[in-house]
Protein backbone atom coordinates (compact mmCIF):
# COMPACT_ATOMS: atom_id res chain seq x y z
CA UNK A 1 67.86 50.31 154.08
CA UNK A 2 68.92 47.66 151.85
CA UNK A 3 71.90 45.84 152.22
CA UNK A 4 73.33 44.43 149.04
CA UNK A 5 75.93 41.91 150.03
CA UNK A 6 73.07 40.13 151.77
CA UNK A 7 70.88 40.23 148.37
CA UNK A 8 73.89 39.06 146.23
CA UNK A 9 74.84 36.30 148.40
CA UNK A 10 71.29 34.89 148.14
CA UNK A 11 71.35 35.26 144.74
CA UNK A 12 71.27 32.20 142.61
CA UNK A 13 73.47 34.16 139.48
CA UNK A 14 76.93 33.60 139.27
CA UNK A 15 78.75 35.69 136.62
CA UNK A 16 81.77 34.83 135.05
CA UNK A 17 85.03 36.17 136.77
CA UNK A 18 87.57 38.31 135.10
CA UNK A 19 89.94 35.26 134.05
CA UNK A 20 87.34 33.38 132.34
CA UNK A 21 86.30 36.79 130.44
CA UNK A 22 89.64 37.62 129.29
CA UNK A 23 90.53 33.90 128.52
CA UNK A 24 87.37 34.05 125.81
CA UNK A 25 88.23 37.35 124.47
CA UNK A 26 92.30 36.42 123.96
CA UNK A 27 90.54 33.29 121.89
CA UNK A 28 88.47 35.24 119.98
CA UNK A 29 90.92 37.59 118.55
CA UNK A 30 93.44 34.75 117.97
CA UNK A 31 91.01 33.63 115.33
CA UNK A 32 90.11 36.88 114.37
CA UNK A 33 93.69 37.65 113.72
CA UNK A 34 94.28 34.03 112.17
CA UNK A 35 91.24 34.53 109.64
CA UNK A 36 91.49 38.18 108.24
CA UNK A 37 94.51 37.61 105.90
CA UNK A 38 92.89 34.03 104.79
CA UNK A 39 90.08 36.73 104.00
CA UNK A 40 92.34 39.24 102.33
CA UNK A 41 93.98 36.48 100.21
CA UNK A 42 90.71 35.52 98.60
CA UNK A 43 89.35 38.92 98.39
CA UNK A 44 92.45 39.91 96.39
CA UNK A 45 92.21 36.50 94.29
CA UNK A 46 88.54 36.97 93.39
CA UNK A 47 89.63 40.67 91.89
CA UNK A 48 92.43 39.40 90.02
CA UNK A 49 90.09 36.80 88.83
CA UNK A 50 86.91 39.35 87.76
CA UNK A 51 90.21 41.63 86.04
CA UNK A 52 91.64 38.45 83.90
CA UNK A 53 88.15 37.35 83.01
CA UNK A 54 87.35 40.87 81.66
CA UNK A 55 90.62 41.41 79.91
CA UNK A 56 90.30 38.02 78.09
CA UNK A 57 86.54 39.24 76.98
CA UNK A 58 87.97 42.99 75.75
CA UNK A 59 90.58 41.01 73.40
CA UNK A 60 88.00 38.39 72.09
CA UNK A 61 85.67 41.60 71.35
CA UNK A 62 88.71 42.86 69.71
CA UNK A 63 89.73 40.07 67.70
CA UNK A 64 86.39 39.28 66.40
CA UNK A 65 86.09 43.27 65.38
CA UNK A 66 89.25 43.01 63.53
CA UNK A 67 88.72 39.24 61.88
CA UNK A 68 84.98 41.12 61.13
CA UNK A 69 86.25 44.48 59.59
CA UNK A 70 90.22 43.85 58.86
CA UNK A 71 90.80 46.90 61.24
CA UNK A 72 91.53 47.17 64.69
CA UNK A 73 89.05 49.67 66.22
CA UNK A 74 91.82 52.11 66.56
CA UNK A 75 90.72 56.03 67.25
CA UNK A 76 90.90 58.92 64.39
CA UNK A 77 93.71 60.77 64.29
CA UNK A 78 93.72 64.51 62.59
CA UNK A 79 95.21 63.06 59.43
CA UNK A 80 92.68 60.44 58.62
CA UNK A 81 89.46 62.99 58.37
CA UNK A 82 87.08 60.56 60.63
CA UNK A 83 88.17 57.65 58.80
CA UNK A 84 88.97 54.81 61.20
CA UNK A 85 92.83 54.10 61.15
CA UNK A 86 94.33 50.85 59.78
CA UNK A 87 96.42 49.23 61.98
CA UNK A 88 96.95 46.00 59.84
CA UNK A 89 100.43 44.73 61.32
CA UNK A 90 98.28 44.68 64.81
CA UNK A 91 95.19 43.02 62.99
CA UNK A 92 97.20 40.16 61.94
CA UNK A 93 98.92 39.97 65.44
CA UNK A 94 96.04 39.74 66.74
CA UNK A 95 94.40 37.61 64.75
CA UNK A 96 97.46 35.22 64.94
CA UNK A 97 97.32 35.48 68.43
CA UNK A 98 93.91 35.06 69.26
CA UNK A 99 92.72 32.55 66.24
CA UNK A 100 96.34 30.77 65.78
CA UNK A 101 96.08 31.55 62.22
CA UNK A 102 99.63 32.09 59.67
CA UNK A 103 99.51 35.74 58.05
């Protein structure tokens, strides 16, 4: 029969003891826990960044419509027949805005 204290004092492995194990995982999650909002922060900051950068290229699309046609790309309403509505206090807002020209 085999007798296993005998084999695993011969042995040459040691293992690491219960102390030593818990002592790695406590540091691990202590910089788990220390990095996920860093993480969150610049997750949050690259959306904000991707939202600003495509609302800045929907109003140059729009100013350069209006300066182009002298309408703002409004939708039809029943009363215009299809016709594209004229919005042109909000053309030359816009335009003032975006070109910093005087109406």
């Amino acid at each position: 029969m085999l007798n296993f204290r005998k084999i695993l004092k011969n042995s040459k492995a040691q293992a690491f003891s219960l102390i030593e194990m818990s002592l790695v995982l406590a540091i691990m999650g202590t910089i788990a826990g220390l990095s996920l909002p860093m993480l969150l922060e610049y997750k949050s900051t690259q959306k904000r960044q991707h939202s600003t950068k495509n609302i800045d290229l929907v109003l140059s699309a729009t100013g350069t419509f209006a300066a182009t046609h002298q309408v703002l790309p409004c939708p039809a309403s029943k009363t215009s027949q299809g016709e594209p509505v004229a919005c042109t206090q909000a053309v030359l807002l816009l335009l003032k805005v975006m070109f910093l020209i005087e109406p």
